[in-house]
Protein backbone atom coordinates (compact mmCIF):
# COMPACT_ATOMS: atom_id res chain seq x y z
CA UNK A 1 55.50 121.16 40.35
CA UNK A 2 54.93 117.87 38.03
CA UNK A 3 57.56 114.66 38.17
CA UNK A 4 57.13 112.86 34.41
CA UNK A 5 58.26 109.20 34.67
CA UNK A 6 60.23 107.87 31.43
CA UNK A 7 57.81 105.77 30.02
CA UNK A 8 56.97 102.25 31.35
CA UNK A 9 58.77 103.22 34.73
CA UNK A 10 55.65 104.42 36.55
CA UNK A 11 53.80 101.28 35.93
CA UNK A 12 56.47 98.94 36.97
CA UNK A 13 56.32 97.26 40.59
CA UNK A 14 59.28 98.15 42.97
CA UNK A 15 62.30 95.74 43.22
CA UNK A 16 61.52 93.75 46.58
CA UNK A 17 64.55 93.44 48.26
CA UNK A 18 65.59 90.14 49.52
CA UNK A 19 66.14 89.27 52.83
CA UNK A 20 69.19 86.97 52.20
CA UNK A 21 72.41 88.52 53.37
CA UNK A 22 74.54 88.29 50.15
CA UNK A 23 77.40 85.10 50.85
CA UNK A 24 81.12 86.88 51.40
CA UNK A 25 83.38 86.01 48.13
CA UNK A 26 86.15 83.05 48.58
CA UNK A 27 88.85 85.55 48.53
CA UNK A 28 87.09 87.85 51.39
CA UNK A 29 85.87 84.90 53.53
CA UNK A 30 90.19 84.22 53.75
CA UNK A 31 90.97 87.00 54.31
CA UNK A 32 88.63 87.47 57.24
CA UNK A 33 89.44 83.84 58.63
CA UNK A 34 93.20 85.11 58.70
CA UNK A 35 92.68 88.31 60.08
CA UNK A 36 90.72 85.95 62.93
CA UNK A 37 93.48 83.97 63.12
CA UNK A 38 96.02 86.47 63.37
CA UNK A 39 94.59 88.31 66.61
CA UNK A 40 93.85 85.18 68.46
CA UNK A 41 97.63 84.22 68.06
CA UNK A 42 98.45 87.62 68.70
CA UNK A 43 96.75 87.22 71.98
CA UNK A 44 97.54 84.00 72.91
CA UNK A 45 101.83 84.77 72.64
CA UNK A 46 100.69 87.80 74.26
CA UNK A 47 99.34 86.73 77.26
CA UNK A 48 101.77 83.39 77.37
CA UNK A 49 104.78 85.52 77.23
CA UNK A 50 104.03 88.43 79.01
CA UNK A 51 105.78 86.73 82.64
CA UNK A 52 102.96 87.43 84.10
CA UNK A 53 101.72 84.03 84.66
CA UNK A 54 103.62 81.44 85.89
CA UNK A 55 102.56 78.80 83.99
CA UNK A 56 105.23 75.93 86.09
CA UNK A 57 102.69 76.64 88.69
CA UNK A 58 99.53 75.64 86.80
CA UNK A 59 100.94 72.71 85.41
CA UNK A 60 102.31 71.57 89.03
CA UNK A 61 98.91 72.09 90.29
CA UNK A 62 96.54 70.64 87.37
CA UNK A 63 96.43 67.34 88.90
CA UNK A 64 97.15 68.24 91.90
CA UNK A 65 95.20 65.83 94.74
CA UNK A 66 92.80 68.43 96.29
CA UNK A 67 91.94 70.07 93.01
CA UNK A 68 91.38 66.33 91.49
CA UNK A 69 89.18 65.93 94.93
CA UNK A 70 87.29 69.15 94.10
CA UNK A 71 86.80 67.76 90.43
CA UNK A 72 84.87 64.71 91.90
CA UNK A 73 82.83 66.62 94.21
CA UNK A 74 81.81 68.99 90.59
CA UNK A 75 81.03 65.72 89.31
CA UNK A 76 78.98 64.21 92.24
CA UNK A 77 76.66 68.05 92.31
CA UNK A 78 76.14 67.61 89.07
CA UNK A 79 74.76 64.10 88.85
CA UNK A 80 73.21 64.06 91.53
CA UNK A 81 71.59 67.74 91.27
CA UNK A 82 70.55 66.50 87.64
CA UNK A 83 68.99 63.42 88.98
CA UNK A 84 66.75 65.37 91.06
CA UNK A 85 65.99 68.00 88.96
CA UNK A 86 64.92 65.95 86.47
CA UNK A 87 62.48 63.34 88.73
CA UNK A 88 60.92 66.12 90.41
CA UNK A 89 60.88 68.30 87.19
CA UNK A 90 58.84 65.23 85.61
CA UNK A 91 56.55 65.37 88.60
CA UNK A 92 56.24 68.78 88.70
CA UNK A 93 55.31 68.98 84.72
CA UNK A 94 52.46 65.92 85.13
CA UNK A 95 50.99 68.40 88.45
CA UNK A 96 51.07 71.18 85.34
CA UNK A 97 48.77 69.60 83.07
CA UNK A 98 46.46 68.07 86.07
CA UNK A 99 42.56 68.21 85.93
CA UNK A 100 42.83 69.00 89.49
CA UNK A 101 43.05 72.82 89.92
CA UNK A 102 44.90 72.65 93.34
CA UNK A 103 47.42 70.41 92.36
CA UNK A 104 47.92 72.28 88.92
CA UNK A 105 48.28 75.78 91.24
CA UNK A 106 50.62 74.33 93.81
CA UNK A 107 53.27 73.39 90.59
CA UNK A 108 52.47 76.62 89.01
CA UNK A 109 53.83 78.25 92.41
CA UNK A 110 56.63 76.05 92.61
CA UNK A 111 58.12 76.77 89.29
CA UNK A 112 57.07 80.58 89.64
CA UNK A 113 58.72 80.69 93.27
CA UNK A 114 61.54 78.81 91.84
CA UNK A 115 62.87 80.47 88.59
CA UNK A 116 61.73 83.97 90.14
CA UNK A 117 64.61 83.85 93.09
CA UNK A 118 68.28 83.79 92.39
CA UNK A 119 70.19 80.32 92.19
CA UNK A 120 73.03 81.97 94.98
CA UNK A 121 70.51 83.24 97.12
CA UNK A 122 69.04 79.70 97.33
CA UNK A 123 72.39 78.45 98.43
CA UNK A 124 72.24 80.39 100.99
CA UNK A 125 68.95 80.28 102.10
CA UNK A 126 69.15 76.32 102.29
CA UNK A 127 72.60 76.74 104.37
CA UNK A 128 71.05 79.12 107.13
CA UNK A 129 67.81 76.99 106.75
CA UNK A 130 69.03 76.14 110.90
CA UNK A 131 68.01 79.82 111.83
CA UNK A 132 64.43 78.94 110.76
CA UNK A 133 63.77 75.15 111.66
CA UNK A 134 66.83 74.56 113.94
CA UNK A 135 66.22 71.00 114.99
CA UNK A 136 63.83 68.24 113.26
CA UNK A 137 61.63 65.40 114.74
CA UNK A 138 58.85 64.51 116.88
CA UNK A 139 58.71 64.87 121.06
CA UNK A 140 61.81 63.33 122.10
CA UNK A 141 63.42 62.11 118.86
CA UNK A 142 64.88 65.70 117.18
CA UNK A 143 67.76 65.77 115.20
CA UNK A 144 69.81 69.61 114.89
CA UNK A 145 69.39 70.62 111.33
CA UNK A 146 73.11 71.85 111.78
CA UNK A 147 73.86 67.87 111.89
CA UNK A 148 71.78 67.20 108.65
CA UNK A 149 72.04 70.08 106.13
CA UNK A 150 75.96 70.31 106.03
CA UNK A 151 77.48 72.54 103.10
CA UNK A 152 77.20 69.59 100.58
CA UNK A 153 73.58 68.51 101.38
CA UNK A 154 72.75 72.41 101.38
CA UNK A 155 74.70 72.58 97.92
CA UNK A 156 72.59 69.24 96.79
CA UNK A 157 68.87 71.05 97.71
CA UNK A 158 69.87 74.82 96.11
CA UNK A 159 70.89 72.83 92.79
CA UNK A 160 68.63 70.04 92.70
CA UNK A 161 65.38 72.07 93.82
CA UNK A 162 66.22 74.94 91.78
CA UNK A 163 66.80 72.34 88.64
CA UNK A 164 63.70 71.29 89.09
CA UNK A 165 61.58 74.81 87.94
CA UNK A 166 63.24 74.46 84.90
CA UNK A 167 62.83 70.92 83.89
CA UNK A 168 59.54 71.14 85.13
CA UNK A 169 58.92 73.57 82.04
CA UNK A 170 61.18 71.83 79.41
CA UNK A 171 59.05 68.12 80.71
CA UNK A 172 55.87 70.14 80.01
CA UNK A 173 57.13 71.70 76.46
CA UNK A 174 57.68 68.58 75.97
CA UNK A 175 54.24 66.58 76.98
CA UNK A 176 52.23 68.90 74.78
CA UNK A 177 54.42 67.96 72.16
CA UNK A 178 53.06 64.83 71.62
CA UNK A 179 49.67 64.89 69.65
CA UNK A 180 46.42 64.83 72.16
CA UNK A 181 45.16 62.18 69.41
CA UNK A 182 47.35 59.22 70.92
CA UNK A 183 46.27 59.78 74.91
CA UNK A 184 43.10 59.76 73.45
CA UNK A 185 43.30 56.34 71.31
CA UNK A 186 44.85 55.05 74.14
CA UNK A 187 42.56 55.63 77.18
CA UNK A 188 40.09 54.40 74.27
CA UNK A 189 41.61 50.92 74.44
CA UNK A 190 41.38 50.86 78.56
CA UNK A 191 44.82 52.44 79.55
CA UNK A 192 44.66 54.08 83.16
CA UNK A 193 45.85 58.24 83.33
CA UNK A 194 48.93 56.85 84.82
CA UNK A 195 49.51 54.03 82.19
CA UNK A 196 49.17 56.61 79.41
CA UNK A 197 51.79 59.25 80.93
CA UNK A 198 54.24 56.34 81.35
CA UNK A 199 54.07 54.17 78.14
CA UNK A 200 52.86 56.41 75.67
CA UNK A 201 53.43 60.19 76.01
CA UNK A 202 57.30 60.52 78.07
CA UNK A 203 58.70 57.90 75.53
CA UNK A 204 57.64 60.07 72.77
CA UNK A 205 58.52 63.49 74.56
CA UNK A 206 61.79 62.28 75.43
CA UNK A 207 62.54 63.24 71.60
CA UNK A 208 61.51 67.18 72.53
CA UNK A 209 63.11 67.00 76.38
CA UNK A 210 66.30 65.29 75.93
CA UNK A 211 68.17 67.89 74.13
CA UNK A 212 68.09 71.18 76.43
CA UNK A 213 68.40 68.67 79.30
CA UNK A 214 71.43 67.53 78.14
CA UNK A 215 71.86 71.20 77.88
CA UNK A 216 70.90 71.98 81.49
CA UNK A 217 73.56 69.44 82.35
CA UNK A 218 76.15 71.84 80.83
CA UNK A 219 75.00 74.86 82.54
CA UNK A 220 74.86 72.65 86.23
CA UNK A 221 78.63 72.07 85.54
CA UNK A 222 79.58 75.32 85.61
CA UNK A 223 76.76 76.58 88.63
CA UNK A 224 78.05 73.98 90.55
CA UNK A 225 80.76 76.60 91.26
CA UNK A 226 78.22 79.19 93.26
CA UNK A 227 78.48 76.63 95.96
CA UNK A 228 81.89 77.67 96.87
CA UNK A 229 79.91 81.22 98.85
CA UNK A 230 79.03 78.18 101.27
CA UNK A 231 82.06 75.95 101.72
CA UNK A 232 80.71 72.97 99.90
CA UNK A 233 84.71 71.36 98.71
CA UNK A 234 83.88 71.44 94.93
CA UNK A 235 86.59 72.09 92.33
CA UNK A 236 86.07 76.40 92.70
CA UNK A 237 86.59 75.85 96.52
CA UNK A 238 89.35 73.74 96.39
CA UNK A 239 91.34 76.28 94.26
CA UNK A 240 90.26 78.85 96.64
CA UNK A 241 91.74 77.06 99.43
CA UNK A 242 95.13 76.74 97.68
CA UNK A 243 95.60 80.48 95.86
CA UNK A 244 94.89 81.58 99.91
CA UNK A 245 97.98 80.01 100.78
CA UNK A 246 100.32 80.50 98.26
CA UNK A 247 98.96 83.78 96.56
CA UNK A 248 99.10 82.40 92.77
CA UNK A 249 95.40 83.30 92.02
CA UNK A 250 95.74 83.74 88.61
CA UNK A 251 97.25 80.40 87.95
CA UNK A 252 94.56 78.63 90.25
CA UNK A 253 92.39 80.34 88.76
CA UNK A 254 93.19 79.30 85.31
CA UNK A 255 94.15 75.95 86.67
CA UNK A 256 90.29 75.67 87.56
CA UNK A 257 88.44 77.02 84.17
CA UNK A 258 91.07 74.57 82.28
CA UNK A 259 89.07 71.75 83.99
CA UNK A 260 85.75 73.35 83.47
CA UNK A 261 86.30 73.91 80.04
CA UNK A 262 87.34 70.52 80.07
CA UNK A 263 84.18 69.31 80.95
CA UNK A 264 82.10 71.19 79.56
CA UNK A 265 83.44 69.93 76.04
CA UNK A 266 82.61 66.42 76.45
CA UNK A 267 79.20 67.43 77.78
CA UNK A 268 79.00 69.34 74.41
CA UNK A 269 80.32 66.86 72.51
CA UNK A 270 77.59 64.74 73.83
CA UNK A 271 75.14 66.91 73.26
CA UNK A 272 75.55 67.50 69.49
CA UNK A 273 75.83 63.80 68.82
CA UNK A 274 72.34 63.48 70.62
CA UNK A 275 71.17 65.69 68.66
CA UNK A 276 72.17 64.57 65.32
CA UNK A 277 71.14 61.21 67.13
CA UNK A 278 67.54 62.16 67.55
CA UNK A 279 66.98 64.97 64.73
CA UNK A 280 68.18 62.84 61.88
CA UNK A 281 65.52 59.72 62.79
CA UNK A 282 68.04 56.96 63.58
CA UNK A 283 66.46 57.13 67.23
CA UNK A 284 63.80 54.44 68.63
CA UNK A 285 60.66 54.92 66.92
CA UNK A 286 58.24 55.86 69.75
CA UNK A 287 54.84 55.92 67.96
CA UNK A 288 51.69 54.52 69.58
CA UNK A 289 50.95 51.49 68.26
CA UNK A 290 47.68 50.14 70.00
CA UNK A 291 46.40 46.62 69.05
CA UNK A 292 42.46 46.02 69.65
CA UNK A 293 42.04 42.51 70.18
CA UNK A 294 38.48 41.06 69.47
């Protein structure tokens, strides 16, 4: 059996087909956004008018002194846990790119230790950390650990520590971002190792690390909440406390992702205008600029 091809067809190349997802028409992209639209509403009047939510209870309780008091505490665990994830994360990422095997290993086995074990588990390793070292000190002078790593300072370590692994790796992403060439030119001129790290290549990674920080920042809002499992009096605890007593768990409940969602929209907000801050050029130029002086 023979196949003829009318004539010219044969010799002609395929049609490639393009990748490019063909753009929805004006009329379909409406009707789409209304059919959106239409279910969201749907749902909202749904739920808002189905009685079962008593929504006089989450607005009596939205400001409401000990959920106000947990909402400081969120705040305070995430600053703080930040603060240290980030300084040790920077220390942690300079260990990575050592000349010193040992000290390059011993960061390696941090961050692998780190990231490998789950965030909760952490928390609750670092709250029963009494079973292992109960009391702290030298001869005479010990201290119970019971006394020292209360729920909040537990809380503080899981966060912090565990923050740590993974700004240790965005800090790193970010040093080997900045072109070898520069470190070079600049232990050229008489710069020291340490001179280098801290005037020429962080200012210029701070371009590649600031974003998913500010990122990280969001996500420690919202894990600050795992440290209710060990009675630290954040905003998720606080709510806890309340719904036990009065039974509305739904509304607390909803009470306490209103002010999460809260938050985490200003941190977003923030976020995207440091991006568009730093992607479109209007931040600091950073680049080396070494003078040789005869």
């Amino acid at each position: 059996m023979s196949f003829t091809f009318p004539s010219g067809l044969g010799n002609q190349p395929a049609p490639l087909l393009s990748g490019k997802p063909r753009a929805l028409g004006r009329g379909k992209r409406l009707v789409v956004t209304g059919v959106v639209i239409a279910l969201g509403l749907a749902l909202t009047i749904r739920i808002a008018t189905s009685g079962a939510i008593n929504w006089s209870v989450v607005r009596s309780f939205s400001f409401h002194a000990a959920i106000l008091d947990g909402l400081w505490m969120t705040l305070e665990l995430t600053a703080l846990s930040m603060v240290i994830g980030v300084v040790l994360g920077t220390l942690l990422a300079v260990m990575a790119i050592s000349r010193y095997p040992a000290v390059k290993a011993a960061s390696r086995l941090y961050v692998w230790l780190f990231r490998g074990t789950p965030l909760l588990v952490q928390l609750i390793f670092w709250f029963n950390i009494a079973l292992v070292f109960p009391v702290i000190g030298i001869g005479l002078w010990q201290i119970p650990i019971n006394s020292l790593v209360t729920p909040f300072a537990a809380a503080l370590l899981g966060l912090g520590l565990n923050e740590a692994a993974y700004m240790a790796e965005i800090v790193r992403a970010g040093i080997n971002s900045v072109d070898k060439g520069q470190s070079e030119a600049a232990v050229s001129v008489g710069l020291t190792d340490t001179q280098v790290m801290s005037h020429i290549v962080l200012p210029q990674a701070l371009k590649v690390i600031t974003p998913p920080t500010a990122n990280q920042t969001i996500g420690m809002l919202k894990n600050t909440s795992l440290v209710s499992v060990i009675g630290a009096q954040e905003l998720l605890t606080k709510t806890e406390d309340i719904y036990a007593r009065n039974f509305q768990v739904i509304e607390l409940l909803i009470v306490a992702s209103l002010w999460y969602l809260a938050l985490t929209t200003v941190a977003s907000g923030f976020q995207y205008w440091l991006e568009h801050r730093l992607g479109d050029g209007s931040a600091p130029n950073l680049a080396l600029k070494v003078e040789v002086q005869s």
